[in-house]
PDB file of N, CA and C in Angstrom:
ATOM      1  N   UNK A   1     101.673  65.569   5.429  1.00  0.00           N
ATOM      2  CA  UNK A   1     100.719  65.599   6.507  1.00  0.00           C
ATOM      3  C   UNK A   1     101.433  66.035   7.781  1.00  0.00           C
ATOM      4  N   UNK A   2     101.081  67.055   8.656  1.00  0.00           N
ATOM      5  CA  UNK A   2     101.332  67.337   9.805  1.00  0.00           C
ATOM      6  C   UNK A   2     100.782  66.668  10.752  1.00  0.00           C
ATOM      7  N   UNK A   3     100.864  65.832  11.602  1.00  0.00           N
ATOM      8  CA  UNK A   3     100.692  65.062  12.622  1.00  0.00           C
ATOM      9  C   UNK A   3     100.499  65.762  14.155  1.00  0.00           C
ATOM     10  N   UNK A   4     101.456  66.966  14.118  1.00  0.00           N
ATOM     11  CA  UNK A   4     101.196  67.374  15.327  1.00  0.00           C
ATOM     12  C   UNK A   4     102.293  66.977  16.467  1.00  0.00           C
ATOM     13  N   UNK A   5     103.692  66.551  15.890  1.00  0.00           N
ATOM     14  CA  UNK A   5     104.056  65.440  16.686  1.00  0.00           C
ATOM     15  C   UNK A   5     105.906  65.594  16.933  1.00  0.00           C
ATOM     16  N   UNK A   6     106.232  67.063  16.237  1.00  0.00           N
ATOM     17  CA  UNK A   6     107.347  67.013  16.161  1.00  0.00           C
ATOM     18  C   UNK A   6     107.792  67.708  17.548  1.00  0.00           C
ATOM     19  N   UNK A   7     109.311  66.565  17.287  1.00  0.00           N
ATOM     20  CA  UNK A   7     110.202  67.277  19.156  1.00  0.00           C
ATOM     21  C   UNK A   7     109.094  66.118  20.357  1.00  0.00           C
ATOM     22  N   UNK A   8     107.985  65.074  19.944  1.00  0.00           N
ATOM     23  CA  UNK A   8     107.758  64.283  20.721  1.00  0.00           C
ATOM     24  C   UNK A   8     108.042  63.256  20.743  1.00  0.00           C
ATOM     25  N   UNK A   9     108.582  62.298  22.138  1.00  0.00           N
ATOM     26  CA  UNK A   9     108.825  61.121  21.940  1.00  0.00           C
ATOM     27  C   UNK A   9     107.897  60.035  21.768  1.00  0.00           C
ATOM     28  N   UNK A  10     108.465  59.196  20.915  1.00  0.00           N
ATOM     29  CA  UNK A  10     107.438  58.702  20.335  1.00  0.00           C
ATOM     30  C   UNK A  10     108.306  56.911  20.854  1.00  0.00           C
ATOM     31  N   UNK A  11     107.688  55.633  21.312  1.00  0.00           N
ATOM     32  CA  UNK A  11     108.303  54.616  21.270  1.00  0.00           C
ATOM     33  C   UNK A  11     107.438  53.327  20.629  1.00  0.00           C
ATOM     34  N   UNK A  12     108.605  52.576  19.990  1.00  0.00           N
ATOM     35  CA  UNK A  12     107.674  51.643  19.166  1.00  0.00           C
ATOM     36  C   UNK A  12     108.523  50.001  19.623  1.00  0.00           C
ATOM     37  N   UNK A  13     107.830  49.394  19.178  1.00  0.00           N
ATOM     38  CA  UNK A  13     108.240  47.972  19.678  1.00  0.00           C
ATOM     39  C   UNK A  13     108.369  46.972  18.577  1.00  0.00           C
ATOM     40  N   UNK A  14     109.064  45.851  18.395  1.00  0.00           N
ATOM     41  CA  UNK A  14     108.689  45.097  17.119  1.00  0.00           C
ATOM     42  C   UNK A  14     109.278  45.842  15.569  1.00  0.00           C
ATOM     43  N   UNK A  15     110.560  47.079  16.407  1.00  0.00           N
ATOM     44  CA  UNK A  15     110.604  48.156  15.365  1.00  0.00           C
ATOM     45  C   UNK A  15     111.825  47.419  14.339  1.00  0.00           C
ATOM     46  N   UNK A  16     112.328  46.799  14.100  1.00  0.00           N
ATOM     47  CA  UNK A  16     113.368  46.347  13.542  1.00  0.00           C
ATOM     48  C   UNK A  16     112.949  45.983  11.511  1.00  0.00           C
ATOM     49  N   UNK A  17     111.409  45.969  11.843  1.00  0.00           N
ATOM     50  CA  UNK A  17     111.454  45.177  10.398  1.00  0.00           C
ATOM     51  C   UNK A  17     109.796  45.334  10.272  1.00  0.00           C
ATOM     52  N   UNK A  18     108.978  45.116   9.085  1.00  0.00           N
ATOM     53  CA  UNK A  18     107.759  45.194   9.140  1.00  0.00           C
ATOM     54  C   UNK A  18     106.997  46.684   9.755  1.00  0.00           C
ATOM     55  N   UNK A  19     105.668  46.121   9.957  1.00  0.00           N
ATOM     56  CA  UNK A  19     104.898  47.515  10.389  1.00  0.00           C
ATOM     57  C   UNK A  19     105.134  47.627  11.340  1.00  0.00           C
ATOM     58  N   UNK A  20     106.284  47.334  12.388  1.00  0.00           N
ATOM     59  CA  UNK A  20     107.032  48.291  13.768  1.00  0.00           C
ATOM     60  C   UNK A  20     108.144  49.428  12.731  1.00  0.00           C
ATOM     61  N   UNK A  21     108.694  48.722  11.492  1.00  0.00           N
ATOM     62  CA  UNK A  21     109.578  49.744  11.035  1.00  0.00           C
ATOM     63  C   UNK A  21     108.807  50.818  10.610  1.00  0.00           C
ATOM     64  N   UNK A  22     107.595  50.731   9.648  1.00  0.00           N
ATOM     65  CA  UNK A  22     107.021  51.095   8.710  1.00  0.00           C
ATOM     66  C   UNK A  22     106.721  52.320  10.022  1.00  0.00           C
ATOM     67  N   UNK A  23     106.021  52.076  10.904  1.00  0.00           N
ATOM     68  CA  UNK A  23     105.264  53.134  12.233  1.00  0.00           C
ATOM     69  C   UNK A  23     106.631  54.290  12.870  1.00  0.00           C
ATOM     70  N   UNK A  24     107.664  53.662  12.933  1.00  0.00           N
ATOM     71  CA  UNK A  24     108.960  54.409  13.395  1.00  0.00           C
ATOM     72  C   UNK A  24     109.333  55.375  12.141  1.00  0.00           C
ATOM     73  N   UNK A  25     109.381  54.617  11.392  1.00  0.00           N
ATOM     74  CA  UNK A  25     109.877  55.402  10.062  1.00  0.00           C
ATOM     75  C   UNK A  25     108.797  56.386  10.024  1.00  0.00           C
ATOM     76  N   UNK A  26     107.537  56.213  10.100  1.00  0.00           N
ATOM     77  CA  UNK A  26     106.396  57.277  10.034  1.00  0.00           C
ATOM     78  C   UNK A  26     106.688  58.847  10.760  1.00  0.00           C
ATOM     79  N   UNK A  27     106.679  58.191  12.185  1.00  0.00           N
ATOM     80  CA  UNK A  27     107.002  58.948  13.190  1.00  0.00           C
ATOM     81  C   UNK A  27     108.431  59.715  13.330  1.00  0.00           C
ATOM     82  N   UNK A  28     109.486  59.130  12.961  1.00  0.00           N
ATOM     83  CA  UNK A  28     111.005  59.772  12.223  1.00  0.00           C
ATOM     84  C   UNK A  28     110.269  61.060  11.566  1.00  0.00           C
ATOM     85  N   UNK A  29     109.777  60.978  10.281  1.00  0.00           N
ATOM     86  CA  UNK A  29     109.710  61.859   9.064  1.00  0.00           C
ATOM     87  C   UNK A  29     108.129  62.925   9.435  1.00  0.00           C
ATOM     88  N   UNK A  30     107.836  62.239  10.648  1.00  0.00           N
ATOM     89  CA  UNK A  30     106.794  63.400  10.977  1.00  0.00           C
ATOM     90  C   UNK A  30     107.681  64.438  11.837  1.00  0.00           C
ATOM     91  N   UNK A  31     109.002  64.111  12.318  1.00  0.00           N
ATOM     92  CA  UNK A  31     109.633  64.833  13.323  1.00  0.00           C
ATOM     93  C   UNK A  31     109.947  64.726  14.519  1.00  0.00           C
ATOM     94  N   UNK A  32     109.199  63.135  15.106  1.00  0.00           N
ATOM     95  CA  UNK A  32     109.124  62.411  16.691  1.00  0.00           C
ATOM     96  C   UNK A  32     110.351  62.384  16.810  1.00  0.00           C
ATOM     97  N   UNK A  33     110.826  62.342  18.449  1.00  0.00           N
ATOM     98  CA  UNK A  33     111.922  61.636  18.610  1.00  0.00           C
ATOM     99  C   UNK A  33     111.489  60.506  18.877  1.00  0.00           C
ATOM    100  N   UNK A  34     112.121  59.277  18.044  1.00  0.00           N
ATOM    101  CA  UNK A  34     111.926  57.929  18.196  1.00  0.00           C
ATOM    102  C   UNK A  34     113.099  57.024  18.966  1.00  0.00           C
ATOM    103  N   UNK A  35     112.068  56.519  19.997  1.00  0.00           N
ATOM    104  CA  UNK A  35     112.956  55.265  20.270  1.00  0.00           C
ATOM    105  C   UNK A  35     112.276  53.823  20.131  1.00  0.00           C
ATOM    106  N   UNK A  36     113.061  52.868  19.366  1.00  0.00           N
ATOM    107  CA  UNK A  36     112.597  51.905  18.854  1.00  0.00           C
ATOM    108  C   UNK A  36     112.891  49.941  19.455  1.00  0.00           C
ATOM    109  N   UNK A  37     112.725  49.471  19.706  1.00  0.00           N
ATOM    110  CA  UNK A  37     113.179  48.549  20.339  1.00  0.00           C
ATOM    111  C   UNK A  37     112.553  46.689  19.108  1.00  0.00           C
ATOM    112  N   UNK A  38     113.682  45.923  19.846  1.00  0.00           N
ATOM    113  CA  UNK A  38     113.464  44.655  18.893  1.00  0.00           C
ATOM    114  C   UNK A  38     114.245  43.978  19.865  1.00  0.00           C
ATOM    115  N   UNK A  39     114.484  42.209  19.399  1.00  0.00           N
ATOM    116  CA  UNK A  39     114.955  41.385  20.341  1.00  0.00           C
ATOM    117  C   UNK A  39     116.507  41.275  19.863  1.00  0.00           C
ATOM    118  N   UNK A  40     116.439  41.504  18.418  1.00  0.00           N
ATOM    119  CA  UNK A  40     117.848  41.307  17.593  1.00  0.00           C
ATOM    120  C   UNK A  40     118.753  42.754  17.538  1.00  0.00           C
ATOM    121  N   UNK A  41     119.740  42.739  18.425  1.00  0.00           N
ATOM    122  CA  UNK A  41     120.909  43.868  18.494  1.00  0.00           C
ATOM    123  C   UNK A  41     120.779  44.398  16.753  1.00  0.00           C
ATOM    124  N   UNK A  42     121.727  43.470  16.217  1.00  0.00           N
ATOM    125  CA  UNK A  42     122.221  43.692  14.462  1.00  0.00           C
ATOM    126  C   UNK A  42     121.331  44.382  14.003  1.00  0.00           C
ATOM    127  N   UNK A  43     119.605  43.491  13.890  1.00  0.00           N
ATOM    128  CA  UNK A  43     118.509  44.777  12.764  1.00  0.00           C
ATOM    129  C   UNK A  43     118.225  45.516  13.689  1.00  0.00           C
ATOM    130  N   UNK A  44     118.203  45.872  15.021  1.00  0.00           N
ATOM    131  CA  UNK A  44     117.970  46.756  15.286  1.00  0.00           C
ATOM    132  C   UNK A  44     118.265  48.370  14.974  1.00  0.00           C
ATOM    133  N   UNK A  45     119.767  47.976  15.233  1.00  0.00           N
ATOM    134  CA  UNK A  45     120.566  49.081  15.002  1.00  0.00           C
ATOM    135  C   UNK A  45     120.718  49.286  13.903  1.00  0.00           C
ATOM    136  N   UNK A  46     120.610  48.146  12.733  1.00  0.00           N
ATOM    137  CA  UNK A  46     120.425  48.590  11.364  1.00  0.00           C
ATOM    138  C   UNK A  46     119.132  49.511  11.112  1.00  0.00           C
ATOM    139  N   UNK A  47     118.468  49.032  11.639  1.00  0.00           N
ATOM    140  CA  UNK A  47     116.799  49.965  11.565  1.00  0.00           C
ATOM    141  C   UNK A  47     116.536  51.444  12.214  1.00  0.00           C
ATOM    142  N   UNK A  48     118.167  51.586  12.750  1.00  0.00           N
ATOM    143  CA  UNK A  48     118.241  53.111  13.234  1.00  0.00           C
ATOM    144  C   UNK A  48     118.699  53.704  12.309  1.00  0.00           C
ATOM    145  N   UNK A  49     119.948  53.009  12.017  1.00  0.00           N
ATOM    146  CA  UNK A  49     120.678  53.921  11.049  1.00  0.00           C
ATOM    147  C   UNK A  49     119.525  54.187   9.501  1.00  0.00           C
ATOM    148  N   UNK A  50     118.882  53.539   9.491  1.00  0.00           N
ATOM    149  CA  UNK A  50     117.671  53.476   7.961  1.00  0.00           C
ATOM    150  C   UNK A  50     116.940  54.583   8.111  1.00  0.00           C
ATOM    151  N   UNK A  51     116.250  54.515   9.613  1.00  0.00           N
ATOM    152  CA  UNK A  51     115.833  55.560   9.950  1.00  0.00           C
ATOM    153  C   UNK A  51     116.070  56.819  10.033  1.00  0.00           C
ATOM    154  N   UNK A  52     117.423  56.416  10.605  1.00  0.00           N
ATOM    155  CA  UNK A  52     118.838  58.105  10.819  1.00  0.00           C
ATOM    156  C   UNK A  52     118.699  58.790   8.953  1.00  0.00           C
ATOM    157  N   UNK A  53     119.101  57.639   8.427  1.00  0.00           N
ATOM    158  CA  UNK A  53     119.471  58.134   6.867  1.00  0.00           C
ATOM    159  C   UNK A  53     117.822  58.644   5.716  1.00  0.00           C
ATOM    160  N   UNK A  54     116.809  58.462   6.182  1.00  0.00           N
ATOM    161  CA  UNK A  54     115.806  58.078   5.480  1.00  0.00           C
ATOM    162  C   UNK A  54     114.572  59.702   6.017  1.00  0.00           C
ATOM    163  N   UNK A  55     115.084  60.207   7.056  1.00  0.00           N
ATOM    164  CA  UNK A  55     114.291  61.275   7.671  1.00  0.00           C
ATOM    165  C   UNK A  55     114.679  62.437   6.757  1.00  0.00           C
ATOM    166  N   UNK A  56     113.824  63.350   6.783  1.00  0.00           N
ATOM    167  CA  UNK A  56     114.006  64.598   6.266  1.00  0.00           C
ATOM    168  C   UNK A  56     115.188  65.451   6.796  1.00  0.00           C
ATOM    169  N   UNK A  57     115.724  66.521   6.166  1.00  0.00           N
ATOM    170  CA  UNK A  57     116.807  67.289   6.743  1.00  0.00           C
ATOM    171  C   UNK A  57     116.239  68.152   8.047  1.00  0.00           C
ATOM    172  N   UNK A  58     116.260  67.961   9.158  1.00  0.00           N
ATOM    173  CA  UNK A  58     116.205  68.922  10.519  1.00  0.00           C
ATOM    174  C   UNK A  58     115.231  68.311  11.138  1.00  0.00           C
ATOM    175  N   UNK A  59     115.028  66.890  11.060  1.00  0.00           N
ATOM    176  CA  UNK A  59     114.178  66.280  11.929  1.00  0.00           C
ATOM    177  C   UNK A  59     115.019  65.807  13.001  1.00  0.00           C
ATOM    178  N   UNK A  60     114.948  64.937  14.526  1.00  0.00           N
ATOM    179  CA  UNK A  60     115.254  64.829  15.020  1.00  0.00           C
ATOM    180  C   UNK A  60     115.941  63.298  14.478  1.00  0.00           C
ATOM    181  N   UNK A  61     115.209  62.800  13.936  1.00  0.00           N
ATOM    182  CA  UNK A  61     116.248  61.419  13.398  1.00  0.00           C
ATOM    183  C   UNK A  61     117.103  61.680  12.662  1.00  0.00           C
ATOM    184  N   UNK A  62     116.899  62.652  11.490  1.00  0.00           N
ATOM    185  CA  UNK A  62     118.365  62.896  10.726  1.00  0.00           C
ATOM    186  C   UNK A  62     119.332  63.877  11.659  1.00  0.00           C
ATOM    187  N   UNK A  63     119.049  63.948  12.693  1.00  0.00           N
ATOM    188  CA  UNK A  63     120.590  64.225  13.525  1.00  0.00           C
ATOM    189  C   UNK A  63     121.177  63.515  14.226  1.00  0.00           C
ATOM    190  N   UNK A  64     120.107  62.492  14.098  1.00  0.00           N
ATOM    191  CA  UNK A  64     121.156  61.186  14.709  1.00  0.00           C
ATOM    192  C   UNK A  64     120.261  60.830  15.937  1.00  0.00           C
ATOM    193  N   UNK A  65     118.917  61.476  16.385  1.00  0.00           N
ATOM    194  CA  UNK A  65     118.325  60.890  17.727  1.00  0.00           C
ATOM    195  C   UNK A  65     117.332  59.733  17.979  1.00  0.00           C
ATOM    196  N   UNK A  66     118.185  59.050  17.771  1.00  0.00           N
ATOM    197  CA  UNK A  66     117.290  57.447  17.692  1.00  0.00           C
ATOM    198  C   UNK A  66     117.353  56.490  18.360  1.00  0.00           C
ATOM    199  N   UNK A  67     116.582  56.148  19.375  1.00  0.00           N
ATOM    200  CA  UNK A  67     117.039  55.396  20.577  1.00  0.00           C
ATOM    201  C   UNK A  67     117.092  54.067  19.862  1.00  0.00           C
ATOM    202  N   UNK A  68     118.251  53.256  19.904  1.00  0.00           N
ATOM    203  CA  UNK A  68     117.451  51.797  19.791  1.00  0.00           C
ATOM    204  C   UNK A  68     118.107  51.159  20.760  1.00  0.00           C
ATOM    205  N   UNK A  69     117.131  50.146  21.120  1.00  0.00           N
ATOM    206  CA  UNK A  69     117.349  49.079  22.250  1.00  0.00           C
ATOM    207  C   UNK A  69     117.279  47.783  21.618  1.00  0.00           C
ATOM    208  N   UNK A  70     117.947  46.491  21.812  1.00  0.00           N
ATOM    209  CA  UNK A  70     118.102  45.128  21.977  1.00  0.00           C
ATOM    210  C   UNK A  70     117.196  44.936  22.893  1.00  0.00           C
ATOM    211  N   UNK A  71     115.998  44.506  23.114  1.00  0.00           N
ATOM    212  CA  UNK A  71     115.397  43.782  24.094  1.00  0.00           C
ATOM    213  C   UNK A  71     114.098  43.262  24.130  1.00  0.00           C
ATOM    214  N   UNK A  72     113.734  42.204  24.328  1.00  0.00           N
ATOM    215  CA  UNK A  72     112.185  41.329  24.496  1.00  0.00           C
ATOM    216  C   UNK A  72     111.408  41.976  24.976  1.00  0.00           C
ATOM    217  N   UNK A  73     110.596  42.897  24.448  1.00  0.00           N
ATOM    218  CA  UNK A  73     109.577  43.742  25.363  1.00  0.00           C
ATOM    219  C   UNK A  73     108.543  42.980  26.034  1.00  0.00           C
ATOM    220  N   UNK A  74     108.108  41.381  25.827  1.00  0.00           N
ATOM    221  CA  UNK A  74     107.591  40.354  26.422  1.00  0.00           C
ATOM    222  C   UNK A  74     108.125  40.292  28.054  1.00  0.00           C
ATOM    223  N   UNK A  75     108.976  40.663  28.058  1.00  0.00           N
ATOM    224  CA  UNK A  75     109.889  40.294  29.245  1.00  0.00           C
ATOM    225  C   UNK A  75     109.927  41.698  30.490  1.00  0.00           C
ATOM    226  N   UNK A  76     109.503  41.261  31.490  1.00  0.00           N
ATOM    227  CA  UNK A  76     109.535  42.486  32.520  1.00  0.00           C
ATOM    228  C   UNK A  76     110.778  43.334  32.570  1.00  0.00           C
ATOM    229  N   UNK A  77     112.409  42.229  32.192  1.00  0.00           N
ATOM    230  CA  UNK A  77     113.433  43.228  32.451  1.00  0.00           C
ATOM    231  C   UNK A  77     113.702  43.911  30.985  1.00  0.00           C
ATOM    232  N   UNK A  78     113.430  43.355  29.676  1.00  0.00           N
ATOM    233  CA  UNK A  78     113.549  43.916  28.442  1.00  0.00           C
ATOM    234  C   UNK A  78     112.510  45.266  28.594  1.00  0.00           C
ATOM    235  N   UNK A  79     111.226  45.141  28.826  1.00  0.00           N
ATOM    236  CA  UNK A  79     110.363  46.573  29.055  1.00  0.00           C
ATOM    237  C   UNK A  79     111.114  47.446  29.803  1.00  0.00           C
ATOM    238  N   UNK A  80     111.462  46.938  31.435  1.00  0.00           N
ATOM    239  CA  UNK A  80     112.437  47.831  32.213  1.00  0.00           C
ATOM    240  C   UNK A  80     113.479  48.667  30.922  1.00  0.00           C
ATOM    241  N   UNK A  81     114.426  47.662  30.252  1.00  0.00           N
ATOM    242  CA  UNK A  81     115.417  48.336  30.008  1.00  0.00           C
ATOM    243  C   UNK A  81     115.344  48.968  28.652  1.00  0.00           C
ATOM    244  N   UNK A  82     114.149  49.169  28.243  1.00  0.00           N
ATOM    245  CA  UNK A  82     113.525  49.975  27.047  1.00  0.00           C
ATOM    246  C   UNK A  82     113.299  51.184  27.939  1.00  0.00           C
ATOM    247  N   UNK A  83     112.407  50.764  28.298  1.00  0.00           N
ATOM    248  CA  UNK A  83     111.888  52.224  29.302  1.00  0.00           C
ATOM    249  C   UNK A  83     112.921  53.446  29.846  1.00  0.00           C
ATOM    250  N   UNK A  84     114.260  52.890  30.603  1.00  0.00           N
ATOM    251  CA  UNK A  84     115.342  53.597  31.134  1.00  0.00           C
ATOM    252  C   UNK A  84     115.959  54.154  29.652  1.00  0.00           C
ATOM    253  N   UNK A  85     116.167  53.559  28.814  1.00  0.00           N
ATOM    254  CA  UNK A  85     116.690  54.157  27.489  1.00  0.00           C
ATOM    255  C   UNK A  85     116.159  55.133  26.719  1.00  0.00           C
ATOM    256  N   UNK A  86     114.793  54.802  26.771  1.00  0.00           N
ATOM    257  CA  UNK A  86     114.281  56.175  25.746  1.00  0.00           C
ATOM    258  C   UNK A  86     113.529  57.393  26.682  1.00  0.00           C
ATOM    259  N   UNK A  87     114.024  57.008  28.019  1.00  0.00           N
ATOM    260  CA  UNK A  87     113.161  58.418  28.604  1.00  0.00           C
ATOM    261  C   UNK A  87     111.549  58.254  28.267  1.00  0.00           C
ATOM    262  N   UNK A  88     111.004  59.157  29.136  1.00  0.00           N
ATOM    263  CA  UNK A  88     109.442  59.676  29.055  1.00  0.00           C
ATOM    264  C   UNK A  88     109.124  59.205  27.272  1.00  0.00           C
ATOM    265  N   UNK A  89     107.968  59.568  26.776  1.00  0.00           N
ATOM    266  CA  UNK A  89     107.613  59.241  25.908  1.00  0.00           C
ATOM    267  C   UNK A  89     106.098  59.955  25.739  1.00  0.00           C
ATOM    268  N   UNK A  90     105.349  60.307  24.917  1.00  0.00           N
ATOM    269  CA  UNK A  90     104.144  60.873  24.867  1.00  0.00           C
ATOM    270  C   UNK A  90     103.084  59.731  23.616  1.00  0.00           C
ATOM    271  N   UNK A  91     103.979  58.560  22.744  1.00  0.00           N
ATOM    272  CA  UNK A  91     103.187  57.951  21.640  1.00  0.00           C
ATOM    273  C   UNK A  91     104.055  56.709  21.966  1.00  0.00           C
ATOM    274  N   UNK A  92     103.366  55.081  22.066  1.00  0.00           N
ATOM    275  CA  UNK A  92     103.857  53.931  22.036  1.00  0.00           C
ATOM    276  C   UNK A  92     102.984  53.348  20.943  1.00  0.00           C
ATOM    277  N   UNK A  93     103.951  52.680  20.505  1.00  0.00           N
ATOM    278  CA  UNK A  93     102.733  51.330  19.691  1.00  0.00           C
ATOM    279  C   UNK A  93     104.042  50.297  19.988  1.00  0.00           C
ATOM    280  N   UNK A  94     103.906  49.068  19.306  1.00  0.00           N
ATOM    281  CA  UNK A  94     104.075  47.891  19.244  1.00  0.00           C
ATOM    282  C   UNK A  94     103.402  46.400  18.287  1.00  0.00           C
ATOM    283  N   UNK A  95     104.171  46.272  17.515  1.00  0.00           N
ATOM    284  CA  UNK A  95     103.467  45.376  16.127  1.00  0.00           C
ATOM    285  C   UNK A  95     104.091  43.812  16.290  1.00  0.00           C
ATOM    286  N   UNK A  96     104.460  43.311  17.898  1.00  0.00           N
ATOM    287  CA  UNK A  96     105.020  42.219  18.432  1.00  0.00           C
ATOM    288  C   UNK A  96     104.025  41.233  18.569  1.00  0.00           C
TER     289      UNK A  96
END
């Protein structure tokens, strides 16, 4: 399925595990650049590299462009410091 969506940033929340992974991973293999955020450093960054490894050849995640952030998106300074990390964005969700 073409989505329409490749080379856009795409940000998700709650992305570490469940249907925040399941939506990132979507958006990875449609071609988004994803940046993904969670409260836990460890799955986070595990949930990049899954992502990094799991995308098609010449998407923007299998070259490695995967924002992930550590941070409480509940929280005014965790949103702040999501926001400064993944740049502009054109698609959000959140499964928090």
């Amino acid at each position: 399925m073409d989505l329409g969506i490749r080379d856009r940033v795409a940000a998700v929340g709650g992305a570490s595990s469940g249907l925040g992974y399941a939506c990132a991973l979507e958006l990875a293999r449609e071609g988004a650049k994803v940046a993904i955020a969670s409260r836990d450093e460890a799955r986070i960054r595990k949930a990049a590299e899954a992502l990094r490894e799991s995308s098609p050849p010449g998407t923007p995640a299998s070259r490695g462009e995967v924002v992930a952030v550590a941070a409480d998106l509940a929280s005014r300074r965790g949103a702040d410091e999501f926001l400064a990390a993944r740049g502009p964005s054109e698609r959000s969700t959140s499964s928090s």
